[in-house]
N, C-alpha and C. Protein backbone atom coordinates (compact mmCIF):
# COMPACT_ATOMS: atom_id res chain seq x y z
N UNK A 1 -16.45 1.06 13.07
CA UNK A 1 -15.79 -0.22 13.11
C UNK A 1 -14.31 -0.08 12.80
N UNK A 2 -13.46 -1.12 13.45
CA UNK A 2 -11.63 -0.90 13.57
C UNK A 2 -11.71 -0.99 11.45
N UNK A 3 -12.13 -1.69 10.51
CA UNK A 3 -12.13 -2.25 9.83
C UNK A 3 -12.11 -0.77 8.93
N UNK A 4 -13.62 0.01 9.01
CA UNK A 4 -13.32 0.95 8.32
C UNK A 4 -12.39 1.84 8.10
N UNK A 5 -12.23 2.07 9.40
CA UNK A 5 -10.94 2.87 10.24
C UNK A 5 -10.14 2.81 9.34
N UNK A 6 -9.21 1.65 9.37
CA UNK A 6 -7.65 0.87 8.65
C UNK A 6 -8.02 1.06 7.64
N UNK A 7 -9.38 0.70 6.86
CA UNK A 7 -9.46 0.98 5.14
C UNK A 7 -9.04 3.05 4.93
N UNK A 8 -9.46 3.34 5.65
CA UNK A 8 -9.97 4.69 5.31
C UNK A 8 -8.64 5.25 5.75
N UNK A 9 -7.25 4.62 6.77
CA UNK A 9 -6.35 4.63 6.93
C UNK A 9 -5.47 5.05 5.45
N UNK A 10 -5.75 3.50 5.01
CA UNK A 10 -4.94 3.23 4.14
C UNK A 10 -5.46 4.21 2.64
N UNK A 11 -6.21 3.77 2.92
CA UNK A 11 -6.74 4.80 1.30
C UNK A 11 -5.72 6.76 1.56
N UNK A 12 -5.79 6.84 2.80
CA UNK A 12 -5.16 8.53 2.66
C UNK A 12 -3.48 8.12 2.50
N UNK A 13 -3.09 6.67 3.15
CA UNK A 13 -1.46 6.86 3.12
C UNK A 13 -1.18 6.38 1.36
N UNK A 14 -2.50 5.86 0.78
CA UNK A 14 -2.27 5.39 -0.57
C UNK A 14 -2.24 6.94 -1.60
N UNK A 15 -3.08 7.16 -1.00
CA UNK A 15 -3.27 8.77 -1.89
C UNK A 15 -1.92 9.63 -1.76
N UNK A 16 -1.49 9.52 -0.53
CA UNK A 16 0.02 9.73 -0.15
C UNK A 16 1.48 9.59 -0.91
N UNK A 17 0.96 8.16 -1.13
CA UNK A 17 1.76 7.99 -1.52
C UNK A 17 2.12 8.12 -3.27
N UNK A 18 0.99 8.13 -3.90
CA UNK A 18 0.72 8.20 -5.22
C UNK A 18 1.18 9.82 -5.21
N UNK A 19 1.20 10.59 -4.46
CA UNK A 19 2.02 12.23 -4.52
C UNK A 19 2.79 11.88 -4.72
N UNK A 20 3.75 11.43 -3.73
CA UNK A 20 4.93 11.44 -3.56
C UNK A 20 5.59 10.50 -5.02
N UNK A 21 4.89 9.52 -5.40
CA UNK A 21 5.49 9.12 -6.63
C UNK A 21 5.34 9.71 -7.74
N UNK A 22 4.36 10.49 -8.13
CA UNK A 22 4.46 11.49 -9.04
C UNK A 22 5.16 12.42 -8.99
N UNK A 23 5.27 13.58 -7.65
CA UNK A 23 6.63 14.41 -7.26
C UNK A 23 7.48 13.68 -7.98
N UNK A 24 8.30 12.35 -7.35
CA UNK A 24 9.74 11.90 -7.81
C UNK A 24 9.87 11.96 -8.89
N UNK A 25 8.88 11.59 -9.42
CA UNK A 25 8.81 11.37 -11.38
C UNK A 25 8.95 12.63 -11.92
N UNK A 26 7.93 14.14 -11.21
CA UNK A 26 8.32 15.30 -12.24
C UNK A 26 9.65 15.98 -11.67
N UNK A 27 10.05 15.53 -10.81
CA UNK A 27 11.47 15.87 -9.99
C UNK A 27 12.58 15.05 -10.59
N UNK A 28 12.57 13.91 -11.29
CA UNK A 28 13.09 13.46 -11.31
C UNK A 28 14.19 12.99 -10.16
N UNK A 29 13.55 12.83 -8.80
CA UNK A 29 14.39 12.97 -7.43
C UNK A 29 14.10 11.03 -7.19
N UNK A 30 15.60 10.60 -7.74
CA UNK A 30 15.55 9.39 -6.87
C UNK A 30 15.27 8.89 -5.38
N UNK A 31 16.09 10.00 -4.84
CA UNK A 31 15.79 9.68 -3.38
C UNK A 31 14.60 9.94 -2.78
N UNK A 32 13.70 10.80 -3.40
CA UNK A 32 12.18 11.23 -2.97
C UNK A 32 11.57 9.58 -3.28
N UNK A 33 11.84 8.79 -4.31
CA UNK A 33 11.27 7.72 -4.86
C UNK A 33 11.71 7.20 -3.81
N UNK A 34 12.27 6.38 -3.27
CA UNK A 34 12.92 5.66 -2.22
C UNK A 34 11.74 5.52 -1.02
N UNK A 35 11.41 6.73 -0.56
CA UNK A 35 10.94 7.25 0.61
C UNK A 35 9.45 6.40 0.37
N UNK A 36 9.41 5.77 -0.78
CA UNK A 36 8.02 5.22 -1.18
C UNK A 36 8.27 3.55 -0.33
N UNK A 37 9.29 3.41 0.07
CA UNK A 37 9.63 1.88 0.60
C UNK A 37 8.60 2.19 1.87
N UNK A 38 8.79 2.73 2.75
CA UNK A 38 8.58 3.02 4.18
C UNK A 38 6.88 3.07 4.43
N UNK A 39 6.68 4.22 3.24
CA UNK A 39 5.01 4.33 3.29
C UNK A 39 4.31 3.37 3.15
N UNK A 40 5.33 2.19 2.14
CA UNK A 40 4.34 1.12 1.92
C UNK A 40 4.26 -0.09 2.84
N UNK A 41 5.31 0.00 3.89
CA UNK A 41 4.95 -1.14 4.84
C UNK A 41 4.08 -0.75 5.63
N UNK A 42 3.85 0.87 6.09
CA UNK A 42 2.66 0.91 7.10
C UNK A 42 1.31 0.65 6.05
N UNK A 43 1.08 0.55 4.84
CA UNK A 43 -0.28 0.07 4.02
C UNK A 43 -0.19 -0.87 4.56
N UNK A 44 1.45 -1.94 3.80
CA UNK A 44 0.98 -3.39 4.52
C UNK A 44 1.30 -3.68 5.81
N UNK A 45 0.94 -3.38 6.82
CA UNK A 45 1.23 -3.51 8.08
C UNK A 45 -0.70 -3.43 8.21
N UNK A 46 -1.02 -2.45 7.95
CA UNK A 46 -2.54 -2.12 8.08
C UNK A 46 -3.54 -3.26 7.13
N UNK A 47 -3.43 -3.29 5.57
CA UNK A 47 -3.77 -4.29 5.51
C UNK A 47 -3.94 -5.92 6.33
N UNK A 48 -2.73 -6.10 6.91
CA UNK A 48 -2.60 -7.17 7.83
C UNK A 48 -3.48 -7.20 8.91
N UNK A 49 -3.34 -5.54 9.45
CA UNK A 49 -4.92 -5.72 10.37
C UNK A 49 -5.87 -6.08 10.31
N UNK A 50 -6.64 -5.49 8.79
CA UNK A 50 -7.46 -5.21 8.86
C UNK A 50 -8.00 -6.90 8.47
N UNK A 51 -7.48 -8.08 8.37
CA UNK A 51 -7.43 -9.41 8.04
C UNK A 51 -7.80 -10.02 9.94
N UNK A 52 -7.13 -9.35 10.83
CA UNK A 52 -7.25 -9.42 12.19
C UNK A 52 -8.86 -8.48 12.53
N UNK A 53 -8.94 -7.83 11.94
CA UNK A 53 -10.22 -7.04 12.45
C UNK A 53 -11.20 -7.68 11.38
N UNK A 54 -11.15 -8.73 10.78
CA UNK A 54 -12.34 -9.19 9.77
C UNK A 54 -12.59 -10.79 11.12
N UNK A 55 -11.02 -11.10 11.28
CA UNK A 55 -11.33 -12.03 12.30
C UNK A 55 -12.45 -12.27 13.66
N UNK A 56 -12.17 -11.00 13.55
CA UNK A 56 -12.76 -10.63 15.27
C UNK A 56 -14.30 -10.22 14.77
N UNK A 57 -14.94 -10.36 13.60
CA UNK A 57 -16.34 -10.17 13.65
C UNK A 57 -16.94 -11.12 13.51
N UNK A 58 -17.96 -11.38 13.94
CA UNK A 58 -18.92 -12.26 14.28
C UNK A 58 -19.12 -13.67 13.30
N UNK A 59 -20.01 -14.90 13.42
CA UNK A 59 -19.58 -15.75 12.59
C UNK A 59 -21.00 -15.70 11.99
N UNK A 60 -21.86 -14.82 11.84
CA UNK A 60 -22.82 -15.42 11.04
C UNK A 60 -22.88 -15.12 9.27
N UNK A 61 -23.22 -15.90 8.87
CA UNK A 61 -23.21 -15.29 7.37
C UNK A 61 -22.88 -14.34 6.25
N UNK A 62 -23.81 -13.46 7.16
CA UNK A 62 -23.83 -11.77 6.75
C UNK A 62 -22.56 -11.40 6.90
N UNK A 63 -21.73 -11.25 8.47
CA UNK A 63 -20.72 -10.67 8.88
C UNK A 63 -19.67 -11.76 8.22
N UNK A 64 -19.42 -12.93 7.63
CA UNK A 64 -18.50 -13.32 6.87
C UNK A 64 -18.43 -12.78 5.96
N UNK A 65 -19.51 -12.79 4.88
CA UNK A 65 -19.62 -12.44 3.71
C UNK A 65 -18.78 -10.79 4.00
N UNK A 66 -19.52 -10.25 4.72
CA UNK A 66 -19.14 -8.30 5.02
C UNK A 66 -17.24 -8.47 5.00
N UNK A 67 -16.51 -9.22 5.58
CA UNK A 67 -16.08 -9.12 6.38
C UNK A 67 -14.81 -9.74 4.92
N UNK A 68 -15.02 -10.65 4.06
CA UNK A 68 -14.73 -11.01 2.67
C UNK A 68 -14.53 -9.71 1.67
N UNK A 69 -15.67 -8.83 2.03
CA UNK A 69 -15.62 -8.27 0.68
C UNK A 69 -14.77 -6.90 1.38
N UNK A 70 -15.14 -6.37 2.70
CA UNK A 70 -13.82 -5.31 3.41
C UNK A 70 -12.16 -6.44 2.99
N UNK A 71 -11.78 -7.16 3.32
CA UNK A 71 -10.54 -8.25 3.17
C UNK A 71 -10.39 -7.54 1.37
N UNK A 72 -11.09 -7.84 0.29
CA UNK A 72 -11.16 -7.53 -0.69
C UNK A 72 -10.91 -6.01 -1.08
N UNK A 73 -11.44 -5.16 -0.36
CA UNK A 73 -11.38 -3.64 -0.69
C UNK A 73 -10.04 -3.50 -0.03
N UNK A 74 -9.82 -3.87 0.79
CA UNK A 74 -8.14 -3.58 1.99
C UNK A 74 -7.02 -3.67 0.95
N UNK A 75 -7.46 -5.48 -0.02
CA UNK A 75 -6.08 -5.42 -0.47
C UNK A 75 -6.05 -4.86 -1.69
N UNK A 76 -6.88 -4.09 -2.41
CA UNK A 76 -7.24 -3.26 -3.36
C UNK A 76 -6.42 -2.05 -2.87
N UNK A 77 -6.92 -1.67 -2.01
CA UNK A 77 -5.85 -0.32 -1.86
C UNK A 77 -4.31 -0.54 -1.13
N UNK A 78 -4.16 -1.77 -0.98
CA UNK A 78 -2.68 -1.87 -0.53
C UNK A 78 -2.18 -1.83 -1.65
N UNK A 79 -2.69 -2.36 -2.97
CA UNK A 79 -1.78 -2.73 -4.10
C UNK A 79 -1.58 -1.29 -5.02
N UNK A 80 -2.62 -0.18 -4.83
CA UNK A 80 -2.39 1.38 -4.51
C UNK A 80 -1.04 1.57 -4.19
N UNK A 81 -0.67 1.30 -3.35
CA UNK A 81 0.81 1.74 -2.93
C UNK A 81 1.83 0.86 -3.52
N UNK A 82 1.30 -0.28 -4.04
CA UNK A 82 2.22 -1.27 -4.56
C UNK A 82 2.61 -0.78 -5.68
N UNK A 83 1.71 -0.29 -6.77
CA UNK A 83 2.13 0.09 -7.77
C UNK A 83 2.81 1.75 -7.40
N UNK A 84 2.17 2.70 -6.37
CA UNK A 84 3.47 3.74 -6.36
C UNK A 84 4.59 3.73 -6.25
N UNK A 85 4.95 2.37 -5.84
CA UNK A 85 6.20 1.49 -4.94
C UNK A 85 6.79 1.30 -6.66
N UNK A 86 6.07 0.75 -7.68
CA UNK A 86 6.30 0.66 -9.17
C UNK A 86 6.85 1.88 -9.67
N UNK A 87 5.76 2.88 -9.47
CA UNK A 87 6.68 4.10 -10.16
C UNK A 87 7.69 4.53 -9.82
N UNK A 88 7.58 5.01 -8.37
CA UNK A 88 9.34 5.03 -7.60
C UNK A 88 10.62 3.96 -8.24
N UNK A 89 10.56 2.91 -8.56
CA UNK A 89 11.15 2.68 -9.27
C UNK A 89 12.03 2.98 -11.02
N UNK A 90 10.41 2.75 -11.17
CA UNK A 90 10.77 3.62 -12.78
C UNK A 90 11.29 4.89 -12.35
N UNK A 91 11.26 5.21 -11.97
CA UNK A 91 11.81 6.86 -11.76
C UNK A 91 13.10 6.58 -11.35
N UNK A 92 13.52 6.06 -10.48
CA UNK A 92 15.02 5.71 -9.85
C UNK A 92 15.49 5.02 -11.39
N UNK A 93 15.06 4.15 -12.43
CA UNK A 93 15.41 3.65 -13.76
C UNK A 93 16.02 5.12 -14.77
N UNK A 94 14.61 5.50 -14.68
CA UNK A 94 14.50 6.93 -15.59
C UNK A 94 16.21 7.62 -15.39
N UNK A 95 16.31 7.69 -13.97
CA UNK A 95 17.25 8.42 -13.71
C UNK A 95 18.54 7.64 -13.80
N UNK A 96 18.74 6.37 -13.84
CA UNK A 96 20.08 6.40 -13.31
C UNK A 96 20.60 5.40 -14.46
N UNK A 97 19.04 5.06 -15.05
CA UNK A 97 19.41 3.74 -16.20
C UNK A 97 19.68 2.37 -15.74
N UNK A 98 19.74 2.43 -14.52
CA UNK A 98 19.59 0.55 -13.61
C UNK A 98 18.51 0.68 -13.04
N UNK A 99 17.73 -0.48 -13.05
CA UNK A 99 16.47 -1.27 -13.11
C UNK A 99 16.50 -2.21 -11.29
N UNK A 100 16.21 -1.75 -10.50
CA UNK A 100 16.72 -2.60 -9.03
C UNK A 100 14.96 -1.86 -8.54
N UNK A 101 14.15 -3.63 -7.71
CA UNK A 101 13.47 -3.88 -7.54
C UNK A 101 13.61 -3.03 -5.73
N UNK A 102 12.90 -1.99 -5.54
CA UNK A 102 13.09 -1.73 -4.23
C UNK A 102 12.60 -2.87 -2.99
N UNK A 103 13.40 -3.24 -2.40
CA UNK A 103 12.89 -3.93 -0.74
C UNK A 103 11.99 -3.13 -0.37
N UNK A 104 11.27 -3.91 -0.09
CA UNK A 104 9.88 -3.98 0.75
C UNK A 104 9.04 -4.81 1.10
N UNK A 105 7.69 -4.58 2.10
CA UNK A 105 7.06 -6.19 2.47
C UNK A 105 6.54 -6.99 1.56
N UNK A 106 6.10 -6.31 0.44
CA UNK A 106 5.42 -6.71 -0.71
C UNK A 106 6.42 -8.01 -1.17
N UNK A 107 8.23 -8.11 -0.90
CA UNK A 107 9.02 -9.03 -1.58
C UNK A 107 9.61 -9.31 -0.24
N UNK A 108 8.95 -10.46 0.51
CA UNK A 108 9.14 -10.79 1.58
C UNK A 108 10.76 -11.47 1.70
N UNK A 109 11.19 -11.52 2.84
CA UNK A 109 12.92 -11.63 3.08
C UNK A 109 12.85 -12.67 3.75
């Protein structure tokens, strides 16, 4: 199913990305932190699908309910990257001693 797919998507770019925010942190590499903006719009870009692929299944009961609790696991691991999106920050703090909320979809424009 498209649904698992995008979960199972997102769970490897989340795992991804939780490297890469730990790297920055024992690197102390601001700009490695940064690179955490980008990873996290394709989570939420995919999350968003996977809200379109809960759509497109069937209307009986079962497949709502199914279809609720995938919607539920999706945005569980988007917020995975949300908080790496957190540490990349602290780390850009750590380093430079200013506190600036990185852009991304999570702080819509």
């Amino acid at each position: 199913e498209n649904i698992h797919r995008s979960i199972e998507d997102m769970g490897q770019r989340a795992e991804q990305m939780i490297r890469v925010a730990l790297d920055a942190f024992a690197a102390r590499d601001p700009d490695r932190a940064h690179t955490l903006v980008e990873l996290d719009e394709l989570i939420d870009r995919a999350n968003r699908n996977a809200t379109e692929d809960v759509l497109s299944l069937g209307d009986s009961p079962q497949e709502r309910e199914y279809g609720l609790r995938m919607l539920v696991v999706s945005r569980c691991v988007e917020r995975i990257g949300d908080h790496a999106v957190d540490i990349g920050e602290q780390v850009v703090y750590l380093v430079t001693g200013e506190f600036r909320e990185f852009s991304d979809a999570s702080h819509p424009v």
